[in-house]
PDB file of N, CA and C in Angstrom:
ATOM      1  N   UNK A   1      30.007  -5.726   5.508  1.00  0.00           N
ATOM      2  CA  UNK A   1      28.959  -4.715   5.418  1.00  0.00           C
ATOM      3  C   UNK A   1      27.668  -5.277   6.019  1.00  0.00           C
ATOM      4  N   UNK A   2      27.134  -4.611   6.731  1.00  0.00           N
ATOM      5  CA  UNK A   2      25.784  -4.921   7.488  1.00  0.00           C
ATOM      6  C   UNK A   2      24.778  -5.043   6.350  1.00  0.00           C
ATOM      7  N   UNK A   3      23.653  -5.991   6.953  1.00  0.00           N
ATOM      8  CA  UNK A   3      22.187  -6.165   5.699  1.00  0.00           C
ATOM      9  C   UNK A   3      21.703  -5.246   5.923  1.00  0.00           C
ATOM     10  N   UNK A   4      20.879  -4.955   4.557  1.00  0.00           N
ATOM     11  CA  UNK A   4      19.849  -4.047   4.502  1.00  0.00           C
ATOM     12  C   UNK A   4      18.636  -3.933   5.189  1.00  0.00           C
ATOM     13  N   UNK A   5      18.539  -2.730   6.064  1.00  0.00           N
ATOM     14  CA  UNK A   5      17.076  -2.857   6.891  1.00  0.00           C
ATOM     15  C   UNK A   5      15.648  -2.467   6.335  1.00  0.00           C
ATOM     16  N   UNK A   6      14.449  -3.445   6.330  1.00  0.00           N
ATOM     17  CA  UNK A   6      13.540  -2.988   5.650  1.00  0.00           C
ATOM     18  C   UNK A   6      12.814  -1.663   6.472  1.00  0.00           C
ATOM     19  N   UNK A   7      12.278  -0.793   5.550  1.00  0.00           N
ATOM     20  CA  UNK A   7      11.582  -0.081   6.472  1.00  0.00           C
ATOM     21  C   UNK A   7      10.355  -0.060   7.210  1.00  0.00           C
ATOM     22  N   UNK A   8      10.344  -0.458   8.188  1.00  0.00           N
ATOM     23  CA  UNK A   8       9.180  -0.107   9.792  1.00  0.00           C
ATOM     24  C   UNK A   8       7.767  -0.159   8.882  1.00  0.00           C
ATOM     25  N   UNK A   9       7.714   1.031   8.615  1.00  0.00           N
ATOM     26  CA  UNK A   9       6.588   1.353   8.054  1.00  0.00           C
ATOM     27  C   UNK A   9       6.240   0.844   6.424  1.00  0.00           C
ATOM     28  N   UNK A  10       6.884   0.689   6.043  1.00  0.00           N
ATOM     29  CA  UNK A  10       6.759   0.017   4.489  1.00  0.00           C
ATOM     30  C   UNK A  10       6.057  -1.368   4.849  1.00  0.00           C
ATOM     31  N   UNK A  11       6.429  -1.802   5.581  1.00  0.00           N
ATOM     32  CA  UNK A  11       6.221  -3.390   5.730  1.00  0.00           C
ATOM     33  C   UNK A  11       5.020  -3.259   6.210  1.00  0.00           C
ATOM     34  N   UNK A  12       4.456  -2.646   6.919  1.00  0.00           N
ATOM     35  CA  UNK A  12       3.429  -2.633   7.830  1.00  0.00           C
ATOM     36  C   UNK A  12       2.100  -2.308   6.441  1.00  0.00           C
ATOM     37  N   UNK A  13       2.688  -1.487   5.301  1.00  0.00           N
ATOM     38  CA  UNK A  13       1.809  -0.815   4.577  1.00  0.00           C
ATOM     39  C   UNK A  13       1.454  -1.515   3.374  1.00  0.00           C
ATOM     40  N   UNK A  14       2.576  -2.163   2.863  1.00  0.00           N
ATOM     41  CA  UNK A  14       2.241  -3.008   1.521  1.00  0.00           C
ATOM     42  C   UNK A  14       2.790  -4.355   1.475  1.00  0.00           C
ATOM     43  N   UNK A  15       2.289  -4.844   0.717  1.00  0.00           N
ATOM     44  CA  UNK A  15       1.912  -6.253   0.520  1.00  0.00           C
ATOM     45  C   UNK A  15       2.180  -6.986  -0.966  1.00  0.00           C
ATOM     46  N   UNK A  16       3.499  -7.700  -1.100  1.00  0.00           N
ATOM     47  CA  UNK A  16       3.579  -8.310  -2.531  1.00  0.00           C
ATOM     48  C   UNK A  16       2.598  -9.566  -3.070  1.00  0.00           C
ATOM     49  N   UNK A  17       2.226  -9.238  -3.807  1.00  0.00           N
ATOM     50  CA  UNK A  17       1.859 -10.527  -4.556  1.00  0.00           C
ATOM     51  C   UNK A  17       2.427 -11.417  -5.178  1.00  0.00           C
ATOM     52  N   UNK A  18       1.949 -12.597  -5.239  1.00  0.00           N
ATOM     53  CA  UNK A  18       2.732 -14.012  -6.206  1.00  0.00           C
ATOM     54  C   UNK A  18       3.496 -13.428  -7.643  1.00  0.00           C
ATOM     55  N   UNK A  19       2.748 -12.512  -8.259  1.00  0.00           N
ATOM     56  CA  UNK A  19       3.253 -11.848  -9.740  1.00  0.00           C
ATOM     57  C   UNK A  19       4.090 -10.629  -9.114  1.00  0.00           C
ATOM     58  N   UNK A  20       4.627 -10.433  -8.466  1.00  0.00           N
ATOM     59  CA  UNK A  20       5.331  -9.494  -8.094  1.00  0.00           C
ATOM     60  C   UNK A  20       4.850  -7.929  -7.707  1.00  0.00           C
ATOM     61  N   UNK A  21       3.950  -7.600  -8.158  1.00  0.00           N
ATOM     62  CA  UNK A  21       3.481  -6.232  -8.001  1.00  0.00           C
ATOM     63  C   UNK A  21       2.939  -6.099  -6.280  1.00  0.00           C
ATOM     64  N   UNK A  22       2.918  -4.696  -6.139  1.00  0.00           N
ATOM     65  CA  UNK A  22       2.474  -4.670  -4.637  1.00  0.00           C
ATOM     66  C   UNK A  22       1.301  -3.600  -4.568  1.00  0.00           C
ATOM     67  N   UNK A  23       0.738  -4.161  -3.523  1.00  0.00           N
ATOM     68  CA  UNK A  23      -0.657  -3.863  -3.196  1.00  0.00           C
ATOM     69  C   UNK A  23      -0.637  -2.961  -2.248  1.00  0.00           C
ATOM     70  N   UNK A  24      -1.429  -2.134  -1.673  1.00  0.00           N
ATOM     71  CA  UNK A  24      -1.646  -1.300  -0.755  1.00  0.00           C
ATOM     72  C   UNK A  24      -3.103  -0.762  -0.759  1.00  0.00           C
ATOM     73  N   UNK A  25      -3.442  -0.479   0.647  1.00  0.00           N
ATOM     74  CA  UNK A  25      -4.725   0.340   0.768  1.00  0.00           C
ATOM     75  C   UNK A  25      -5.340   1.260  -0.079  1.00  0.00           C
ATOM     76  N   UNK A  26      -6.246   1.773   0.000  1.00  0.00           N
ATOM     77  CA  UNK A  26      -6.724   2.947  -0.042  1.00  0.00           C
ATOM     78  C   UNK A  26      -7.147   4.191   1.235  1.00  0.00           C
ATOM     79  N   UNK A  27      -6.617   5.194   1.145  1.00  0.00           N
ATOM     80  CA  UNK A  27      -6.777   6.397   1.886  1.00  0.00           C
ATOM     81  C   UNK A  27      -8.070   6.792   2.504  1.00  0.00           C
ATOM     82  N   UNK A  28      -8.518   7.547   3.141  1.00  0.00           N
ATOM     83  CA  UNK A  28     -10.108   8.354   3.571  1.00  0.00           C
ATOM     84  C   UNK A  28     -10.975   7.141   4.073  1.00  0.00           C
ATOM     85  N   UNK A  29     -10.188   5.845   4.367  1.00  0.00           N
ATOM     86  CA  UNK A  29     -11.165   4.985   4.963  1.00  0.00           C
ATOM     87  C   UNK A  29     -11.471   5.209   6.669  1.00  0.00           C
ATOM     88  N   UNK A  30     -10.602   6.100   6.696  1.00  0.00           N
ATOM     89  CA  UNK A  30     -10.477   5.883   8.591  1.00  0.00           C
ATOM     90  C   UNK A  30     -11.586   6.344   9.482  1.00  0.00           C
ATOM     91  N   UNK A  31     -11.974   7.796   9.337  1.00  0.00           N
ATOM     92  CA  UNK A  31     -13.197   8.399   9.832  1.00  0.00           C
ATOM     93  C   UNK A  31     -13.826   8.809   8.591  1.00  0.00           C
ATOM     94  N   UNK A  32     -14.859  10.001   9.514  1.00  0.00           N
ATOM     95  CA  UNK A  32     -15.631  10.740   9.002  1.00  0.00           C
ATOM     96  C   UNK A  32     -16.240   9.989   7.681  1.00  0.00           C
ATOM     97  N   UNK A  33     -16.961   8.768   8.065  1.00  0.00           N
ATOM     98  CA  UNK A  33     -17.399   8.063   7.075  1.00  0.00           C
ATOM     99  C   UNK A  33     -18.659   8.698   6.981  1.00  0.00           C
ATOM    100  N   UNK A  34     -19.078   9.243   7.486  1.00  0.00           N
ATOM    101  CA  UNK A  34     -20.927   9.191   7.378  1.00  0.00           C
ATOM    102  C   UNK A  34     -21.561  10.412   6.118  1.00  0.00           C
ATOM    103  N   UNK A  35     -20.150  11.156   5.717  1.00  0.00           N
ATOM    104  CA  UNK A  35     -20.772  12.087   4.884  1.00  0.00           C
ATOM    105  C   UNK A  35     -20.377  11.458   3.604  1.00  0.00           C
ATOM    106  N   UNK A  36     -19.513  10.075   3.588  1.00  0.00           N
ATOM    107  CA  UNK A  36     -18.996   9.552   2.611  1.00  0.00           C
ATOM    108  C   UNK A  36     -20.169   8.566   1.431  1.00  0.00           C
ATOM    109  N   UNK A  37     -20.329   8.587   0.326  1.00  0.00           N
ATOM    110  CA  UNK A  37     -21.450   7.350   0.484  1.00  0.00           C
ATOM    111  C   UNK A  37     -20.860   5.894   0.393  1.00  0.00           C
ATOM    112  N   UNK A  38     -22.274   5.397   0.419  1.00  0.00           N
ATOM    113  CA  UNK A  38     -21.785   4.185   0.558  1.00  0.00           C
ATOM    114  C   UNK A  38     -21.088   3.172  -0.752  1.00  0.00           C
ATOM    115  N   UNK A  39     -21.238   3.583  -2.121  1.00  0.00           N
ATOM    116  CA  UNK A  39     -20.440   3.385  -3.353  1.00  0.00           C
ATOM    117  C   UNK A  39     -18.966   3.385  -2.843  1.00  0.00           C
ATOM    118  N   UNK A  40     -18.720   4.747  -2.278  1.00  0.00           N
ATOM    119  CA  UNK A  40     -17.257   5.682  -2.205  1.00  0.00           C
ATOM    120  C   UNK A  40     -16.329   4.887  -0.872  1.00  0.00           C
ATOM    121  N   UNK A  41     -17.289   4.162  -0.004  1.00  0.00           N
ATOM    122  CA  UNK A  41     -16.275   3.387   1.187  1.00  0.00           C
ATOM    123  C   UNK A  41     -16.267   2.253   0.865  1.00  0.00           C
ATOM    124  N   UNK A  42     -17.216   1.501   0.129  1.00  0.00           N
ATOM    125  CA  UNK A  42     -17.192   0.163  -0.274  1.00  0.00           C
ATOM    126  C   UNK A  42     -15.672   0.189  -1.675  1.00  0.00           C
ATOM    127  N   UNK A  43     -15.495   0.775  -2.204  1.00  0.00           N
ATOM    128  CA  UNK A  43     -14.198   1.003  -3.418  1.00  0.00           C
ATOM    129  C   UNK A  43     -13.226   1.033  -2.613  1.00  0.00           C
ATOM    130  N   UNK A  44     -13.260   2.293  -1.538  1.00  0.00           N
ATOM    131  CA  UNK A  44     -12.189   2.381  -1.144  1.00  0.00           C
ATOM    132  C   UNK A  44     -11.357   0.976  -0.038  1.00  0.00           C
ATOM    133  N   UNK A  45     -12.541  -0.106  -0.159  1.00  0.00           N
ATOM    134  CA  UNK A  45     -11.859  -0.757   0.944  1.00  0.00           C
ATOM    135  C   UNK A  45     -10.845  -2.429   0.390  1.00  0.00           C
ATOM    136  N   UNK A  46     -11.381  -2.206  -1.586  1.00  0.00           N
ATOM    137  CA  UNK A  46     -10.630  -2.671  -2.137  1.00  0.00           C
ATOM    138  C   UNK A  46      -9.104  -2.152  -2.077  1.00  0.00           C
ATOM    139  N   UNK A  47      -8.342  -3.524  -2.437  1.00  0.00           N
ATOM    140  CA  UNK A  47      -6.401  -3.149  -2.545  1.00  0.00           C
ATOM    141  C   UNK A  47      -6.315  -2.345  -3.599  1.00  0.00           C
ATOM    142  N   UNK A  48      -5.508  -1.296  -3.971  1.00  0.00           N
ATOM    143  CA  UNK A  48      -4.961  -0.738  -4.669  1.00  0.00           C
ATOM    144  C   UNK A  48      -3.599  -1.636  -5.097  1.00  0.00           C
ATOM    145  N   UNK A  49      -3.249  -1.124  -6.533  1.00  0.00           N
ATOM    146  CA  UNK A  49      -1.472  -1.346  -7.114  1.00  0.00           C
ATOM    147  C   UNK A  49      -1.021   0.036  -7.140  1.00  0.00           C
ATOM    148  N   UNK A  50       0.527  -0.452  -6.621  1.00  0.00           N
ATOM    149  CA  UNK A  50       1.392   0.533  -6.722  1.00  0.00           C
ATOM    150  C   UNK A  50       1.630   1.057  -8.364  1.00  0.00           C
ATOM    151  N   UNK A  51       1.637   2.631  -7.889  1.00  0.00           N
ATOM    152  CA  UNK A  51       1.932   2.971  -9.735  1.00  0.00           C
ATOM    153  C   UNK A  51       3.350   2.633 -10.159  1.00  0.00           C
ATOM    154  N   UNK A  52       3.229   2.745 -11.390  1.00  0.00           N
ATOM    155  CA  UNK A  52       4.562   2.042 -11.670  1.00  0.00           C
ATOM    156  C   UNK A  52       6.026   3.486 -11.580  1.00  0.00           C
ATOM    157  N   UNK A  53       5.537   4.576 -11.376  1.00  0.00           N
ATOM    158  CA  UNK A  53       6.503   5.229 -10.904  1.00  0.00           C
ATOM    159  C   UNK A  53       7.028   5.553  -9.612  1.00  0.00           C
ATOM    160  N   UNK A  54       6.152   4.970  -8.508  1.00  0.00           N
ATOM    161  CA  UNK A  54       6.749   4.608  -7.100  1.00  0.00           C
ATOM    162  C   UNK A  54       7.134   3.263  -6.850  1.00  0.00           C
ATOM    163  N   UNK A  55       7.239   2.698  -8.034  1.00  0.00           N
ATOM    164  CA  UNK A  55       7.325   0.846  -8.210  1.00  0.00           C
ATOM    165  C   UNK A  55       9.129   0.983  -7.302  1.00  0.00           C
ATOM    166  N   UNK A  56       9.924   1.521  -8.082  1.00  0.00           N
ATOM    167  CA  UNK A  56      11.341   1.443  -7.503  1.00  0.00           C
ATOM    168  C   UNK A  56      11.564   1.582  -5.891  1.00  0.00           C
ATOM    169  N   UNK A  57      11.253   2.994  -5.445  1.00  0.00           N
ATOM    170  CA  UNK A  57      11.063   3.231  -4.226  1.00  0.00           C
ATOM    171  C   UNK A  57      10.583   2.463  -3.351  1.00  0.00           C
ATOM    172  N   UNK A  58       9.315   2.230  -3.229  1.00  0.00           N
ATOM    173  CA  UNK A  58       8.541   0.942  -2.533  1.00  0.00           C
ATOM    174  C   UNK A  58       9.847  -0.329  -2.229  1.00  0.00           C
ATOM    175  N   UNK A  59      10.024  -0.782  -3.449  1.00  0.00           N
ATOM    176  CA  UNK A  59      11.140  -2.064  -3.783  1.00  0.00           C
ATOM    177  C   UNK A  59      12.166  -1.714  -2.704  1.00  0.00           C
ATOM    178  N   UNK A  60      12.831  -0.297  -3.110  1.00  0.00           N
ATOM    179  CA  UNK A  60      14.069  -0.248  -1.573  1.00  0.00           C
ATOM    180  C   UNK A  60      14.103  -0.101  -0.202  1.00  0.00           C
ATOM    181  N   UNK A  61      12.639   0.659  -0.172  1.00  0.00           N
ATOM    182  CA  UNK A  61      12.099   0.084   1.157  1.00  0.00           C
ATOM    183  C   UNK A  61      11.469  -0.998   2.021  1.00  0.00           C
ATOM    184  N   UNK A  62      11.434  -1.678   0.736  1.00  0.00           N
ATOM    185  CA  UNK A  62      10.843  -3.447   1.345  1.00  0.00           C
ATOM    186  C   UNK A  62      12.180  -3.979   0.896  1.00  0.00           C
ATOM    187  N   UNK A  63      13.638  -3.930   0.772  1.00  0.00           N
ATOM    188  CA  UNK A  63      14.467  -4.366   0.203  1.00  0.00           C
ATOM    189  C   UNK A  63      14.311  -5.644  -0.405  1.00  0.00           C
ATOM    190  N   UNK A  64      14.038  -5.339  -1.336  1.00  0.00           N
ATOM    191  CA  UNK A  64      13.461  -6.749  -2.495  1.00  0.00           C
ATOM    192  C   UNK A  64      14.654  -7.076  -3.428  1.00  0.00           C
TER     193      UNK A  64
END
């Protein structure tokens, strides 16, 4: 049976940590910053954790 392929885009998007949990961006950082304030882009440019109900999913697409 052939290995499991991770997915393209999963990999590109999140990021495990030493404790196992995985990290990912935050959204609305890309444009249209200027009507954003500056509180609201500085948060968003912290990592996020995955919730723990897309915890599984994530996992089979990074085949962990």
């Amino acid at each position: 049976m052939p290995k499991m392929k991770t997915n393209s885009g999963a990999k590109k998007r999140f990021d495990v940590t030493g404790t196992g949990k995985i990290k990912r961006k935050h959204a609305f950082k890309r444009h249209i910053l200027t009507k954003k304030s500056t509180k609201q882009k500085r948060n968003l440019t912290k990592f996020g954790i995955i919730a723990d109900v897309d915890k599984s999913r994530v996992k089979k697409m990074l085949v962990m």
